[in-house]
Protein backbone atom coordinates (compact mmCIF):
# COMPACT_ATOMS: atom_id res chain seq x y z
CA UNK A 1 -14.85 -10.15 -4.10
CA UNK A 2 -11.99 -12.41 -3.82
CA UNK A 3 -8.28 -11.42 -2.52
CA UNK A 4 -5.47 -11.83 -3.46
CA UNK A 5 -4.96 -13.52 0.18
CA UNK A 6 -7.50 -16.29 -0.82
CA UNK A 7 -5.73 -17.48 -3.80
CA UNK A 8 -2.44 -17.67 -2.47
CA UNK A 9 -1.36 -21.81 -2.05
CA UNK A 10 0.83 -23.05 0.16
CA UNK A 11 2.56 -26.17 -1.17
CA UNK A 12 4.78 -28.40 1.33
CA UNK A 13 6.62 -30.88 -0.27
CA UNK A 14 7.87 -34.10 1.76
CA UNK A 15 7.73 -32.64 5.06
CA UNK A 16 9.40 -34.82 7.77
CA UNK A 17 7.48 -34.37 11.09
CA UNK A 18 3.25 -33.49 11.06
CA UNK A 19 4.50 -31.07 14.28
CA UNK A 20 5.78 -28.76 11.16
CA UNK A 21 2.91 -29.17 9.33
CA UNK A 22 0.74 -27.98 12.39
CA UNK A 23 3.13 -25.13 13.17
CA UNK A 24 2.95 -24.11 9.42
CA UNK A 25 -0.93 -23.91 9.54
CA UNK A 26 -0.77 -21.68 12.33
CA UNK A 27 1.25 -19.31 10.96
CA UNK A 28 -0.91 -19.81 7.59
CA UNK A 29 -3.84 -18.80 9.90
CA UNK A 30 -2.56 -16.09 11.70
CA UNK A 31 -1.74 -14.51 8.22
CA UNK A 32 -5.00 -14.75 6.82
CA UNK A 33 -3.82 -17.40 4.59
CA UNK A 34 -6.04 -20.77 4.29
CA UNK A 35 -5.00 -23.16 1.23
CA UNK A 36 -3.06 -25.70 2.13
CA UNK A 37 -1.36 -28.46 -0.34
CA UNK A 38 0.92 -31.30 0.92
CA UNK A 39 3.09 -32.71 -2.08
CA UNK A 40 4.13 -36.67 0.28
CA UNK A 41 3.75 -40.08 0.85
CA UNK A 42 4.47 -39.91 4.61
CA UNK A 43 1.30 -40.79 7.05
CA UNK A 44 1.45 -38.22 9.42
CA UNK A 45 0.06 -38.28 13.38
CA UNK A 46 -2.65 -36.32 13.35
CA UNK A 47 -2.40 -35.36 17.11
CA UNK A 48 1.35 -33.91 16.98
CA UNK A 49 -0.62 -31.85 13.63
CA UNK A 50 -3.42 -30.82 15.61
CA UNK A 51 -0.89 -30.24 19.06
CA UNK A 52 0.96 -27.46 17.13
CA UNK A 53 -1.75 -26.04 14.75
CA UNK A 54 -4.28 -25.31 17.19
CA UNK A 55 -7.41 -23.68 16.36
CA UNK A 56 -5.75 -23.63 12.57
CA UNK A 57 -6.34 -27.43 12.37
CA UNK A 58 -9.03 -26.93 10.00
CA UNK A 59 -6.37 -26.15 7.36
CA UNK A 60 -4.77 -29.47 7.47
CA UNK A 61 -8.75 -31.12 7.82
CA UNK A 62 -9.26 -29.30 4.31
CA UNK A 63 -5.67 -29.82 3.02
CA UNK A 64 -5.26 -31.31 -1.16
CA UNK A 65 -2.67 -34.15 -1.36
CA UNK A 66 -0.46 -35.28 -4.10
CA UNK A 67 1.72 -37.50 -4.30
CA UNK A 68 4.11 -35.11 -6.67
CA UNK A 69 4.71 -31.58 -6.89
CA UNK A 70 4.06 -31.55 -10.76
CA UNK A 71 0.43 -32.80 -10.21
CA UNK A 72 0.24 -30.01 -7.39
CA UNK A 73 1.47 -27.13 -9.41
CA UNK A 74 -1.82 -28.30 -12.11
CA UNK A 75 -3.62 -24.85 -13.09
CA UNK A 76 -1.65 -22.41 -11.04
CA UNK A 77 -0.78 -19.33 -12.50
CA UNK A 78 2.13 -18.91 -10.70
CA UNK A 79 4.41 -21.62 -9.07
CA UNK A 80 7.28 -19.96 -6.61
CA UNK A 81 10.17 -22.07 -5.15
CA UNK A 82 11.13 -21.00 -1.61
CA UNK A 83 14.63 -21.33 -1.00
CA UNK A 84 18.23 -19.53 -0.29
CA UNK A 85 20.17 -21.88 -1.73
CA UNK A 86 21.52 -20.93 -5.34
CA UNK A 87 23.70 -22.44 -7.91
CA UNK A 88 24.08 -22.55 -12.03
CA UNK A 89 21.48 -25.81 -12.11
CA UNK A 90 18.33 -23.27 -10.09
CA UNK A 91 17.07 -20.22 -11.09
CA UNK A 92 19.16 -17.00 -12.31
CA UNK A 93 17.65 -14.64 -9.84
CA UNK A 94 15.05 -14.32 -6.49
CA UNK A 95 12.91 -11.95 -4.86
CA UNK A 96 12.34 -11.22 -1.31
CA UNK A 97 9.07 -12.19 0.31
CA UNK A 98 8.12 -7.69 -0.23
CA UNK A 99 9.15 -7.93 -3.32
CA UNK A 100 6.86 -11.10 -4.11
CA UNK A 101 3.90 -9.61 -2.57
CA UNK A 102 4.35 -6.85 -4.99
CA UNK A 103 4.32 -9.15 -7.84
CA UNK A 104 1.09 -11.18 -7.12
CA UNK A 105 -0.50 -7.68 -6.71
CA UNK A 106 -0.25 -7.36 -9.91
CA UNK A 107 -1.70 -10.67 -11.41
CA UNK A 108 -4.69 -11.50 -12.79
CA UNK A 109 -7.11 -14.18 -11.24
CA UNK A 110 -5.74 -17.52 -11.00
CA UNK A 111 -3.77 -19.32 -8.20
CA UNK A 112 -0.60 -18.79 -7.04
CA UNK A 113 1.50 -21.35 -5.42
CA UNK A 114 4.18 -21.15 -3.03
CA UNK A 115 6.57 -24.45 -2.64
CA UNK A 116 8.64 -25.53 0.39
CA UNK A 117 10.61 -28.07 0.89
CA UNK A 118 11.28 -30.64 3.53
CA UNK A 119 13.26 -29.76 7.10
CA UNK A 120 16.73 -31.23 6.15
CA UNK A 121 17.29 -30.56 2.58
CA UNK A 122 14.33 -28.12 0.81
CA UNK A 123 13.56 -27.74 -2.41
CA UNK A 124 15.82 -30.11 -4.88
CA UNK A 125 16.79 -29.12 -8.12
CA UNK A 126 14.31 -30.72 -9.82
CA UNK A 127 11.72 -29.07 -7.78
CA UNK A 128 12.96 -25.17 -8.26
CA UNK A 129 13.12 -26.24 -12.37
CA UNK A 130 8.75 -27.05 -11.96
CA UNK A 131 8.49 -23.55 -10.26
CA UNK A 132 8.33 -20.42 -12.38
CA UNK A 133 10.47 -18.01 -9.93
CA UNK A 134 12.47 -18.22 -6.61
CA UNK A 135 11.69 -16.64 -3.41
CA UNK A 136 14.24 -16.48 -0.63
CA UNK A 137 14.33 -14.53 2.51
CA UNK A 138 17.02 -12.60 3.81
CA UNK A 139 19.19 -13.82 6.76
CA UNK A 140 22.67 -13.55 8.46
CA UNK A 141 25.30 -15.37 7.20
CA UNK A 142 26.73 -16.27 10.36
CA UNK A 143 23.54 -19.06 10.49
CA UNK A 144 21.43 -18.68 7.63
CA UNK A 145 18.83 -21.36 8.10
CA UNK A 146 15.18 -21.39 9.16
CA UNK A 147 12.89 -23.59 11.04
CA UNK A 148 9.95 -24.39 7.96
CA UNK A 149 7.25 -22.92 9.86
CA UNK A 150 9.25 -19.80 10.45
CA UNK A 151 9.87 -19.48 6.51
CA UNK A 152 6.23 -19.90 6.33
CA UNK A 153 5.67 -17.17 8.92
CA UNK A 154 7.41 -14.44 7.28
CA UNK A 155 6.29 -15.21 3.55
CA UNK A 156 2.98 -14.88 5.32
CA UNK A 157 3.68 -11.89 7.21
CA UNK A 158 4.49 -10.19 3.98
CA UNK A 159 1.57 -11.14 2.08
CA UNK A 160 -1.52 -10.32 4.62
CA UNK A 161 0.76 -6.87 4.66
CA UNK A 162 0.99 -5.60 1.18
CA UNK A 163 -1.41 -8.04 -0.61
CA UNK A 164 -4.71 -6.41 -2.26
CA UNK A 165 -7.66 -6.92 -4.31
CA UNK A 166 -6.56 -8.59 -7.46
CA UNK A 167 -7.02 -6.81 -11.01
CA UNK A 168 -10.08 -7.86 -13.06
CA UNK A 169 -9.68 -7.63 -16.90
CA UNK A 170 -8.93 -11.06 -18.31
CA UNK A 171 -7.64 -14.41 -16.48
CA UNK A 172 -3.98 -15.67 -16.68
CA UNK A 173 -3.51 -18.40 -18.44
CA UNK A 174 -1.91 -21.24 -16.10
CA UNK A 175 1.53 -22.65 -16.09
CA UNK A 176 1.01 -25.86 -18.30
CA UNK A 177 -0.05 -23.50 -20.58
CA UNK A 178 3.15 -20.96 -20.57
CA UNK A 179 5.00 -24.27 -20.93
CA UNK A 180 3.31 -25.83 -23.97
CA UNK A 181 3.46 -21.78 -25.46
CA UNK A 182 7.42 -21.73 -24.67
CA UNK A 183 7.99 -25.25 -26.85
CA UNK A 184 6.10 -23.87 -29.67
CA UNK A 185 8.49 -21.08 -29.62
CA UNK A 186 11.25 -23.05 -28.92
CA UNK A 187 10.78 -24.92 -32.02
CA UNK A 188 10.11 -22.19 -34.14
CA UNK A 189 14.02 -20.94 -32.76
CA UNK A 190 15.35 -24.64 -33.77
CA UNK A 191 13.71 -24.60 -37.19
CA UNK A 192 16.16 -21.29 -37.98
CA UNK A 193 18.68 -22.74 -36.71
CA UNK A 194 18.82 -20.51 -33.73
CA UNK A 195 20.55 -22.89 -31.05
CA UNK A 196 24.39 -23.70 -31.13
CA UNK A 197 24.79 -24.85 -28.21
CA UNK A 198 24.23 -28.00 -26.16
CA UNK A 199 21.46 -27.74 -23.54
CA UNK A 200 20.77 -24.38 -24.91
CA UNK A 201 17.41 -25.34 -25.77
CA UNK A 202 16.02 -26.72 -22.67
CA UNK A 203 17.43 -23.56 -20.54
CA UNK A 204 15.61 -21.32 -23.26
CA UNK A 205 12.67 -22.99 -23.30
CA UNK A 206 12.39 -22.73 -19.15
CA UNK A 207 13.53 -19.10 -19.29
CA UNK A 208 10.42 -18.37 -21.51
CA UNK A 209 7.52 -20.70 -19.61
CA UNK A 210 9.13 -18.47 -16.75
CA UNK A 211 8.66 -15.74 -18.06
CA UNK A 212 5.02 -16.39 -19.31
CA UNK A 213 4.02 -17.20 -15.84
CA UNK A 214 5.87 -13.96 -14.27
CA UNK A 215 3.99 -11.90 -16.99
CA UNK A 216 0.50 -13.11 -15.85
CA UNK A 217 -0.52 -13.24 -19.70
CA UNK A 218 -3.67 -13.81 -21.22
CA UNK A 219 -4.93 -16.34 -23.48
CA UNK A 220 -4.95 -13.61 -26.20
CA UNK A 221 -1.46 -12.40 -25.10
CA UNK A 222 0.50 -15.66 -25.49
CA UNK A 223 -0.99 -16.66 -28.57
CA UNK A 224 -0.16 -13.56 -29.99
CA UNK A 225 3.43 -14.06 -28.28
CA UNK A 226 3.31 -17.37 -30.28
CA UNK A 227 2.31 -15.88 -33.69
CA UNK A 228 5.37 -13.67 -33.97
CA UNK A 229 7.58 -16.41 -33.43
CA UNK A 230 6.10 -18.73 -35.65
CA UNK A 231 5.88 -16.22 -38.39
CA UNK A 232 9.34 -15.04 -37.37
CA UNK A 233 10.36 -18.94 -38.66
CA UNK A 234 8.13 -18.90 -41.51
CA UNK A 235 9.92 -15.55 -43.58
CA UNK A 236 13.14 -16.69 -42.19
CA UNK A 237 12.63 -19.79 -43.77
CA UNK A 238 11.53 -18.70 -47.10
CA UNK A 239 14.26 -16.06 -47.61
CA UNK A 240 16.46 -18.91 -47.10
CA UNK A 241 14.92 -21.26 -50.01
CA UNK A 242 14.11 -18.15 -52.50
CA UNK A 243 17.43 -15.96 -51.77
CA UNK A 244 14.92 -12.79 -51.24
């Protein structure tokens, strides 16, 4: 049977040098981790790759490649932005790398991504929006920043340690789909007149694709998440043409 461990991606977007990319396979390795996704249109030296990855090469041999992160994140259940750095345009809220462990134990089948961004400037804004949740590890404040293959490491570290078999009983449904359920909803809101505010759409319409994907919902589930708001619309609509 399948772990959790083998469904786990790890997602590199625009990394600079292919000695980080080596480094990061190692680490991947060492942690029992093994899918590796690189979201760039860099060529990379293969021999400053292989130099640092070692006998974990075979990661970067098997590697998928895209040239954007939105056709990377296709079909995963779970998309998770790795970064410390936080502000009104990212996410509201992060977990540690224990803490996100303890959430994939308890998703259904279906793969789980896990995004990192290039050695100068991570993850843009952009890029956290595509994800469904944040994950950022702890550190001093006197010098906050890590190496890429060390953020790697300990997101790794904390996986092979707490990670377990994955629940049977139903398959999530992936993150395209939480997005196309949170616009139906979203509309149903806007056809009561629910939104007052400028932009307040958009944010409520991430919050509940978020959501979705943190839930790990069925098929079943979210179109029954679906049906309430769309009938929600429908009564509140009719009371307002009949006055009942």
């Amino acid at each position: 049977m399948e772990t959790d461990l083998d469904r786990v991606e790890i997602i590199l977007v625009d990394t600079q040098d292919g000695a980080n990319i080596g480094s990061a396979c190692r680490a991947m390795k060492t942690m029992g981790l093994s899918r590796l996704t690189l979201v760039t249109n860099r060529t990379y030296d293969e021999n400053r790759v292989k130099t640092l990855a070692l006998h974990a090469f075979d990661l970067y041999e098997n590697r998928r490649e895209f040239s954007s992160l939105s056709e990377a994140l296709e079909g995963c259940i779970l998309s998770v932005a790795a970064t410390r750095r936080r502000g009104k345009d990212r996410k509201l809220s992060s977990v540690t790398p224990a803490e996100l462990a303890q959430k994939i134990n308890g998703l259904r089948e279906g793969r789980v991504s896990i995004v990192f961004g290039c050695e100068s400037s991570g993850l843009t804004d952009e890029q956290v929006h595509l994800c469904s949740m944040v994950v950022t590890i702890p550190t001093s404040e006197v010098f906050p920043s890590l190496n890429l293959s060390q953020a790697v490491q300990i997101i790794s570290y904390e996986l092979f340690q707490k990670l377990k078999r994955y629940p049977s009983g139903g398959n999530a449904v992936s993150q395209d789909r939480c997005r196309a359920a949170s616009e139906k909803c979203v509309e149903a809101l806007e056809q009561i007149g629910y939104f007052k505010v400028e932009n307040e759409k958009n944010f409520t319409a991430e919050y509940l694709s978020d959501m979705f994907a943190r839930c790990s919902m069925t098929e079943g589930e979210i179109r029954r998440f679906e049906k309430i708001f769309s009938k929600t619309s429908q009564i509140s609509r009719f009371r307002l043409q009949t006055g009942k």
